[in-house]
Protein backbone atom coordinates (compact mmCIF):
# COMPACT_ATOMS: atom_id res chain seq x y z
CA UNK A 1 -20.42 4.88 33.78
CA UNK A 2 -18.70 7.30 31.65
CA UNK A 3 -16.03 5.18 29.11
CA UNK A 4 -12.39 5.24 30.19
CA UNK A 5 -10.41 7.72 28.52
CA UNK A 6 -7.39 5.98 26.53
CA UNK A 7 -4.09 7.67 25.12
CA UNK A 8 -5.65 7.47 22.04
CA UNK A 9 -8.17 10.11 23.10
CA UNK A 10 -5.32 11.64 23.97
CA UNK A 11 -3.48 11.67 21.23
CA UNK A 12 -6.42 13.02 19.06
CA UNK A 13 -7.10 15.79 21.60
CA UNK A 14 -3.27 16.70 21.29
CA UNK A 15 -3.22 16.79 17.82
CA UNK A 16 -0.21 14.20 17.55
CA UNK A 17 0.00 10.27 16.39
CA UNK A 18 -0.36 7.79 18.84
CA UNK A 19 2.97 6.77 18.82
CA UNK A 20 3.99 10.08 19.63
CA UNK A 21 1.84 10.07 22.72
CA UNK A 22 2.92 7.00 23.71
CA UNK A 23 6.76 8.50 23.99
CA UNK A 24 5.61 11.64 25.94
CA UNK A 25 3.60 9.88 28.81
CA UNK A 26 6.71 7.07 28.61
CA UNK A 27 9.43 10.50 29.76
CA UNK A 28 10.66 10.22 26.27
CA UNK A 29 13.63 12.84 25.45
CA UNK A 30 12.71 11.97 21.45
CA UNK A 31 9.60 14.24 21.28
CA UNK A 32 10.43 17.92 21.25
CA UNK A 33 9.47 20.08 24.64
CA UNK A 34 6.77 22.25 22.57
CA UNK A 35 4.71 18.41 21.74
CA UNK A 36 5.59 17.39 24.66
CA UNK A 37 3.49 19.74 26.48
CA UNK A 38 0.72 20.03 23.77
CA UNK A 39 0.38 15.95 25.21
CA UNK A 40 0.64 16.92 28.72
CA UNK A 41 -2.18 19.76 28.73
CA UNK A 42 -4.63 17.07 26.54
CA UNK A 43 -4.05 14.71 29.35
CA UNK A 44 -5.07 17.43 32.23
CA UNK A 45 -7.91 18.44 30.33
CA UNK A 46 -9.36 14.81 29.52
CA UNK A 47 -8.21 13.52 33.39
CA UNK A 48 -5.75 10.93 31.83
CA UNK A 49 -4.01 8.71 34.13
CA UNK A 50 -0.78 6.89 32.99
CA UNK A 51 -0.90 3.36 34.41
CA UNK A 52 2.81 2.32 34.59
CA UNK A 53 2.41 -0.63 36.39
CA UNK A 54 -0.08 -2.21 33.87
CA UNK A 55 1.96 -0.90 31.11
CA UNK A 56 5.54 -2.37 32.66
CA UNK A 57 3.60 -5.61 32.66
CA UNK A 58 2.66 -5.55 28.91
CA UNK A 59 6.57 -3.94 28.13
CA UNK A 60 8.30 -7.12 28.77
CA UNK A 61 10.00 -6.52 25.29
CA UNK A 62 12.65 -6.97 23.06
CA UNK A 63 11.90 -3.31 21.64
CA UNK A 64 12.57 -5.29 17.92
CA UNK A 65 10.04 -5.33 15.28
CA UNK A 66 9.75 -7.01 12.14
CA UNK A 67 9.25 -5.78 8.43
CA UNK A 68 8.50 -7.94 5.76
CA UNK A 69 8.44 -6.33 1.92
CA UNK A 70 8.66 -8.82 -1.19
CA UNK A 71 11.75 -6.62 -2.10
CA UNK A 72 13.01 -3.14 -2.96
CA UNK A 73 13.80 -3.05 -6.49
CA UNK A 74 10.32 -1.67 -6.58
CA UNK A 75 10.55 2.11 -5.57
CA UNK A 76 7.05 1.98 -3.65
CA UNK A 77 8.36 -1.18 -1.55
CA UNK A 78 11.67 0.94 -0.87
CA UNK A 79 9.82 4.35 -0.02
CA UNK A 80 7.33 2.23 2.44
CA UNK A 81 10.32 0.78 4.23
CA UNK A 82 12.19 3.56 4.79
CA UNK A 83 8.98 5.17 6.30
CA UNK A 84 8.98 2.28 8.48
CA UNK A 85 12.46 2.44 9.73
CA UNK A 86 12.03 5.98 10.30
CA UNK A 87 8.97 5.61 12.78
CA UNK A 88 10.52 2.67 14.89
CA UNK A 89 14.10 4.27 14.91
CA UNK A 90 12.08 7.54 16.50
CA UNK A 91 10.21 5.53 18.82
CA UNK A 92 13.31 3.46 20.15
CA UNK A 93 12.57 -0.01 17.86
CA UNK A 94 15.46 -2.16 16.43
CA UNK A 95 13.34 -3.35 12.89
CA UNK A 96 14.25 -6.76 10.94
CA UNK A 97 13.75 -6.90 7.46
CA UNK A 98 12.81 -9.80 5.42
CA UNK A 99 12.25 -10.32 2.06
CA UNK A 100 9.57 -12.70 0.18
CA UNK A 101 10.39 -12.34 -3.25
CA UNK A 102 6.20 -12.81 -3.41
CA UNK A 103 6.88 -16.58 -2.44
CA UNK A 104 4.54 -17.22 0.48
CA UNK A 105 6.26 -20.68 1.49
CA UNK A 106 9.44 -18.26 1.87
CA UNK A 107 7.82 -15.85 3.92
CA UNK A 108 6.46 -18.30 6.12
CA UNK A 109 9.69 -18.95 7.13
CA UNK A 110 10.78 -15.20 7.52
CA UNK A 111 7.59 -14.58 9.75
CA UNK A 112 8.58 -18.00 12.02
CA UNK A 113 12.53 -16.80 12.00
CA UNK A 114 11.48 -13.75 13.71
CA UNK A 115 8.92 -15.17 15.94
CA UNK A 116 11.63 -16.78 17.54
CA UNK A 117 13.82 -14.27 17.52
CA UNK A 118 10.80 -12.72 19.75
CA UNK A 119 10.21 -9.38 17.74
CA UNK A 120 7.30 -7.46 19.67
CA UNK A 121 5.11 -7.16 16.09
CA UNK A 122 5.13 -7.89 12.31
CA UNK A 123 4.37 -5.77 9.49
CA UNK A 124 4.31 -7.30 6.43
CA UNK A 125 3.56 -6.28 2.72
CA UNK A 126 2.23 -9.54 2.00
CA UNK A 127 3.03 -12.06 -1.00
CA UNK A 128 0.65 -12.04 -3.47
CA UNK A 129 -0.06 -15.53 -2.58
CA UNK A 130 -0.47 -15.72 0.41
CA UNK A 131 -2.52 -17.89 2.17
CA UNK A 132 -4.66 -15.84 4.96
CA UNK A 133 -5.71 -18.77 7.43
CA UNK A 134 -1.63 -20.00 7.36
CA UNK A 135 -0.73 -16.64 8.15
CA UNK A 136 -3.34 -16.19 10.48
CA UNK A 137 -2.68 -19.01 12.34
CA UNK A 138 0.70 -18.78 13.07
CA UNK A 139 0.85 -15.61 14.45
CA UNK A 140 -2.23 -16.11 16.34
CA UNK A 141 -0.05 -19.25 18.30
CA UNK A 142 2.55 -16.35 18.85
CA UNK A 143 0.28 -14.09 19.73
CA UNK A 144 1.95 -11.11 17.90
CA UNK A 145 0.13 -8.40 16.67
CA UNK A 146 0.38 -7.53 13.27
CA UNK A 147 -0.54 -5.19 10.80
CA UNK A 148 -0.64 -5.80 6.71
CA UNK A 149 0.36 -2.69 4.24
CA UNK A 150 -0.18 -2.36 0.91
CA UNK A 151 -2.13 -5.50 0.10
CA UNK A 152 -4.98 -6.64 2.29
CA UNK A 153 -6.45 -10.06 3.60
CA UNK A 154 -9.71 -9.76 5.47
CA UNK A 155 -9.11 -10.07 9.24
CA UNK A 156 -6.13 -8.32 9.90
CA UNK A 157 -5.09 -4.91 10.81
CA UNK A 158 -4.70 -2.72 7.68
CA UNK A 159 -3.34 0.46 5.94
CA UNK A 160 -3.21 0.58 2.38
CA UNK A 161 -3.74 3.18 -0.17
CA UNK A 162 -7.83 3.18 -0.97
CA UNK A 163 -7.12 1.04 -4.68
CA UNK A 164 -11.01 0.90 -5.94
CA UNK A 165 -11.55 4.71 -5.65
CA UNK A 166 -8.14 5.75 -7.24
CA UNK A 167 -8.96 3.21 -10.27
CA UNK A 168 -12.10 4.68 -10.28
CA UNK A 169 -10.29 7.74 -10.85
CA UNK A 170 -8.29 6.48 -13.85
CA UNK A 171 -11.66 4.91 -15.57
CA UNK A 172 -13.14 8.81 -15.38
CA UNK A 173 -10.18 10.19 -16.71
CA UNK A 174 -9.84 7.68 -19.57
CA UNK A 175 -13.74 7.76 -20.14
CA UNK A 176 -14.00 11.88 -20.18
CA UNK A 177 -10.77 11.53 -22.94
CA UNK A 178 -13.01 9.38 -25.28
CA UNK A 179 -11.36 6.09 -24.41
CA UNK A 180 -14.33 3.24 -25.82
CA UNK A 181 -12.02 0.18 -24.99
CA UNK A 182 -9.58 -0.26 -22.20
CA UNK A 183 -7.30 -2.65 -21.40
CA UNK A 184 -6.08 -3.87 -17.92
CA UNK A 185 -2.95 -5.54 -18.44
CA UNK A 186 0.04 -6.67 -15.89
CA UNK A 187 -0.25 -8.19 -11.84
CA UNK A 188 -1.57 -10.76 -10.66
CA UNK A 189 -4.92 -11.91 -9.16
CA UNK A 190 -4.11 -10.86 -5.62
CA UNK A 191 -6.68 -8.59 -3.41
CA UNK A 192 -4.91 -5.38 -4.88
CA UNK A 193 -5.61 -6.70 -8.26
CA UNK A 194 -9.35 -7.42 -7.50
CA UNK A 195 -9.60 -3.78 -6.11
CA UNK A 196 -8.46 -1.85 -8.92
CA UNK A 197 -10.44 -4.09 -11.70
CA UNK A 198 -13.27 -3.94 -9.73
CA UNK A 199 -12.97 0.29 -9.41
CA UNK A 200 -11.84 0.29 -13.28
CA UNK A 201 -15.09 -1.97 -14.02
CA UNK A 202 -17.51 0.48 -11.92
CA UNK A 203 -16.13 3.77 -13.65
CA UNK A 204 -15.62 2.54 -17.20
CA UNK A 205 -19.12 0.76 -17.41
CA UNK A 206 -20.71 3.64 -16.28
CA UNK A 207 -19.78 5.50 -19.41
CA UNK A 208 -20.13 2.57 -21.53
CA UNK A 209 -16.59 2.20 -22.17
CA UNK A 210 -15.41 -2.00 -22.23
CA UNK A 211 -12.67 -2.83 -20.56
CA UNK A 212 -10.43 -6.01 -21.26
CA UNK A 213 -9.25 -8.35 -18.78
CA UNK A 214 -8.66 -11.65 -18.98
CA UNK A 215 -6.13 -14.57 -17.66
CA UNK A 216 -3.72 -13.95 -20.81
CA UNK A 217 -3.24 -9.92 -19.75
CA UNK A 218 -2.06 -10.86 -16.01
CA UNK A 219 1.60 -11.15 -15.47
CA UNK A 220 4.22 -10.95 -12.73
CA UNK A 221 5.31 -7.76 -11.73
CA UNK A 222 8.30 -7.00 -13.49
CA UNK A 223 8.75 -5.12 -16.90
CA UNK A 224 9.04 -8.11 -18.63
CA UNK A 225 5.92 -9.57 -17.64
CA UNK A 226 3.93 -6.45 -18.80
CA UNK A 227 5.70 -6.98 -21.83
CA UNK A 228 4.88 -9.98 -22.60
CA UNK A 229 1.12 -9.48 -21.29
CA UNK A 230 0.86 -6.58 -23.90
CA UNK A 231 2.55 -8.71 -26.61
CA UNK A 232 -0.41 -11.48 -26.04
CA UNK A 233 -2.78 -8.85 -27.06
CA UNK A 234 -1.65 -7.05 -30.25
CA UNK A 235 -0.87 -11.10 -31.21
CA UNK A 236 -4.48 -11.18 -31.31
CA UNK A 237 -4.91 -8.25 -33.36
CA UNK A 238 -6.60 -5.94 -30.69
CA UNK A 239 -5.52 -2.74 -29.94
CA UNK A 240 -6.98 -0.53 -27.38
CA UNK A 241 -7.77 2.92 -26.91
CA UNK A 242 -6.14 2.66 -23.69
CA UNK A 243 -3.72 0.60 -20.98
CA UNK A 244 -4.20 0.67 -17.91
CA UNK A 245 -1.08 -0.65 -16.29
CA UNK A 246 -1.16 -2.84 -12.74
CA UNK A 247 1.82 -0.80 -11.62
CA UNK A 248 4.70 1.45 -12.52
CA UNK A 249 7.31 -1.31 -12.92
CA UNK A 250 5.29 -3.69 -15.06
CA UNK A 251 4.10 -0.22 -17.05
CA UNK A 252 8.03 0.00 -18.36
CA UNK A 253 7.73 -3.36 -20.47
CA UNK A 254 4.07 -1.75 -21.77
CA UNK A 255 6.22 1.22 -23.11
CA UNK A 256 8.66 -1.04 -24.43
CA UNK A 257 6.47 -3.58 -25.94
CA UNK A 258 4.65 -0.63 -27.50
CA UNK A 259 7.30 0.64 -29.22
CA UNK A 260 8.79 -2.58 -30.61
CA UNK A 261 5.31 -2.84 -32.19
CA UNK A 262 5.92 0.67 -33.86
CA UNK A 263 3.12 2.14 -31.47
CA UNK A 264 4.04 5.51 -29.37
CA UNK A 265 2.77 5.82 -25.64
CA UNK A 266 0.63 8.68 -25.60
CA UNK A 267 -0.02 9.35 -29.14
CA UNK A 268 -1.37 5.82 -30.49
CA UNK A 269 -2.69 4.45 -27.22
CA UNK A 270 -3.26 6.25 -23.94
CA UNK A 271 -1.13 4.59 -20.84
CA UNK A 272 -1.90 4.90 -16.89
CA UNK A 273 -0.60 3.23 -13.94
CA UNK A 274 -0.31 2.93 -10.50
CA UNK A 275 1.57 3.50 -7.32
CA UNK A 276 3.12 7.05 -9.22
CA UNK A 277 6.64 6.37 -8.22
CA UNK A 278 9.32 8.31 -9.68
CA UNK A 279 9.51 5.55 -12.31
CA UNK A 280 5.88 7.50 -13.84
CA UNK A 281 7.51 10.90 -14.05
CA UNK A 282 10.89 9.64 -15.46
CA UNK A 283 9.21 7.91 -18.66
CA UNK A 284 9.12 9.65 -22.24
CA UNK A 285 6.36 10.95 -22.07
CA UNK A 286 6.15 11.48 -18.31
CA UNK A 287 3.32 8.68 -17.25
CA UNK A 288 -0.53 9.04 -15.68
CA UNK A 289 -0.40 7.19 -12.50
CA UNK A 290 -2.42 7.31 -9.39
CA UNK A 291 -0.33 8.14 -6.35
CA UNK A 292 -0.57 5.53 -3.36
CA UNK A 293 1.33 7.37 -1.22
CA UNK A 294 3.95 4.41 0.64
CA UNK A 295 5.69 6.72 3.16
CA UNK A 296 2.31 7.04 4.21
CA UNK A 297 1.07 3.77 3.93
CA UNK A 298 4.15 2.87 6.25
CA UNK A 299 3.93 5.47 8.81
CA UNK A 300 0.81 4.86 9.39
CA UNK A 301 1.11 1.13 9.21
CA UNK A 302 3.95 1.63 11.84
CA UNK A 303 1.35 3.66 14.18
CA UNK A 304 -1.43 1.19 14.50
CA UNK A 305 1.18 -1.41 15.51
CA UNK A 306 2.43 0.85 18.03
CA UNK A 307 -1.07 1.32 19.26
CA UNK A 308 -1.76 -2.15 19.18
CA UNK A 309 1.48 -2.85 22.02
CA UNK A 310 0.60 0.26 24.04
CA UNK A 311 -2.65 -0.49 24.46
CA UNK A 312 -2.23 -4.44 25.03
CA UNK A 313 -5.16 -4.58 22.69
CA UNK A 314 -4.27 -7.17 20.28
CA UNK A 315 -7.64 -8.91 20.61
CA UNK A 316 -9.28 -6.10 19.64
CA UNK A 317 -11.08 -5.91 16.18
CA UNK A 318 -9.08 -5.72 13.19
CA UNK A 319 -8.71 -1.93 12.00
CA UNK A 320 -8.62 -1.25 8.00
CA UNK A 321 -7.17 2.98 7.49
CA UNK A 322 -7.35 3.33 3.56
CA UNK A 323 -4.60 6.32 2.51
CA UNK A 324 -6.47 8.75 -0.15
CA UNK A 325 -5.04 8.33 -3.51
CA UNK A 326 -4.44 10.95 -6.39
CA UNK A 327 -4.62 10.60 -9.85
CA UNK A 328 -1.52 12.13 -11.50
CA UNK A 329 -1.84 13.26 -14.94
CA UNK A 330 0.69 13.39 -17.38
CA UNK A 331 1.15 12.87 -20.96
CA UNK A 332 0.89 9.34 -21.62
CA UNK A 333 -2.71 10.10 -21.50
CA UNK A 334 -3.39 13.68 -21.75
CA UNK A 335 -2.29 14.18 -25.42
CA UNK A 336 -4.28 11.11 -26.37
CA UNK A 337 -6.72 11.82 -28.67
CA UNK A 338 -9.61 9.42 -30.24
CA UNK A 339 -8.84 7.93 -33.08
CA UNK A 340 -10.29 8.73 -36.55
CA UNK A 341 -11.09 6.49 -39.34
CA UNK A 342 -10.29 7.61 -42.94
CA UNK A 343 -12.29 8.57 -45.44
């Protein structure tokens, strides 16, 4: 027996998101005519049917979802929200928001207070301590799909920028410079932590280079927290070729600390990050960061929970789509050269 065809064959056929698919066979007026009709000639061609009646029996909805972000102080948190609210306001969605603060016992409330305010789904940018089988357990009594962006938890639908390769990327970079000892300094032992140390570790080792990290170089994620984590080691008289930096926002107490210390970012010690928000470009000198792409992480994140309530699939196996990072080079690390002893 040939395999049913699904919208999602569809959809790739087409050339278009799910989602998008989704609104055409639904007699959406959203999707432009010319789309429209790209979705209508993929459906001919692959023999399609639209089964309304099964799908009016899964669409017994409230057409609300919910978004959950530890906050939006953070320009990659606000960036991945707004992608968000643009893909469910398209598609007809009232979205929630909710924020964590990265306290899990507080977003276990926020995910419960919209359970029973019967949202249709849940995204949520998880706190960094969050506890999976809690998490999985009460939206499993719900049954609500969900889908997890940014940070990831092993059994859960996933988008999230691909964190070991575009460390990986960094440790290259640093290594090709001349780097011999790097630092990894800022965040907080959470999966995304794990992934970039671990892609760091793989890159740097490979060229012999050490890298540093320890309990005493994690912090939260603010500015003052990579501060401080920076401040524990020059106390102990270390200084590294370079920092790599858990994100942008804790990378703005690096450049401080460095500079109370009478060190220059850039010229004494070469400085990367992550997430490339437009807090990288804005420091002086403009900041190496890897790109994560969040309006992509969020569209996308938006999509497969889409897919999941079209399809009535929620049982189905848990999908992980990884967003290609880029490493963004600047001057924090490009005018970094070795250092050279005296005679």
């Amino acid at each position: 027996m040939a395999p049913r065809i699904t919208l999602e064959d569809v959809s790739k056929a087409a050339g278009v998101s799910r989602s998008t698919a989704s609104l055409v066979v639904r007699g959406s007026s959203r999707i432009p005519e010319s789309t429209a009709e790209k979705v209508r000639q993929a459906m001919n061609e692959l023999g399609y049917v639209y089964n309304r009646q099964a799908a009016n029996l899964r669409q017994s909805r409230t057409m609300t979802l919910g978004l959950i972000v530890t906050e939006i102080i953070n320009p990659y948190f606000a960036e991945l929200a707004m992608a968000v609210d643009q893909i469910t306001h398209d598609a007809g969605y009232t979205i929630f928001i909710g924020y964590s603060r990265d306290l899990e016992d507080r977003q276990h409330e926020i995910v419960a207070s919209m359970i029973e305010r019967q949202v249709d789904g849940l995204l949520i940018l998880p706190a960094l301590d969050t506890d999976r089988e809690r998490l999985a357990k009460q939206v499993t009594a719900a049954n609500i799909p969900v889908v997890l962006l940014a940070r990831h938890f092993p059994g859960f639908d996933y988008v999230g920028s691909d964190n070991v390769k575009g460390a990986g990327m960094v440790g290259e970079h640093l290594a090709a410079l001349g780097s011999k000892t790097v630092a990894f300094v800022g965040g907080r032992p959470a999966p995304s932590y794990r992934e970039r140390e671990k892609g760091l570790r793989i890159a740097l080792e490979a060229h012999g280079v050490q890298l540093w990290s320890s309990e005493e170089l994690r912090s939260p994620v603010t500015p003052e927290g990579g501060a401080a984590a920076l401040g524990r080691l020059f106390d102990r008289g270390n200084l590294p070729d370079a920092v790599v930096v858990y994100s942008d926002v804790v990378a703005q107490g690096v450049y401080d600390e460095m500079r109370r210390r009478g060190l220059e970012p850039g010229r004494d010690i070469a400085v990367a990050s992550f997430d490339d928000t437009r807090i990288a470009a804005a420091q002086v000198p403009p900041m190496t960061s890897v790109a994560g792409f969040p309006g992509e992480v969020g569209s996308k994140g938006t999509e497969m929970l889409m897919a999941r309530l079209s399809e009535g699939n929620a049982d189905a196996p848990a999908q992980v789509t990884l967003i290609e990072p880029q490493l963004k080079i600047r001057s924090s690390t490009a005018t970094w050269r070795p250092r050279t002893l005296s005679a």
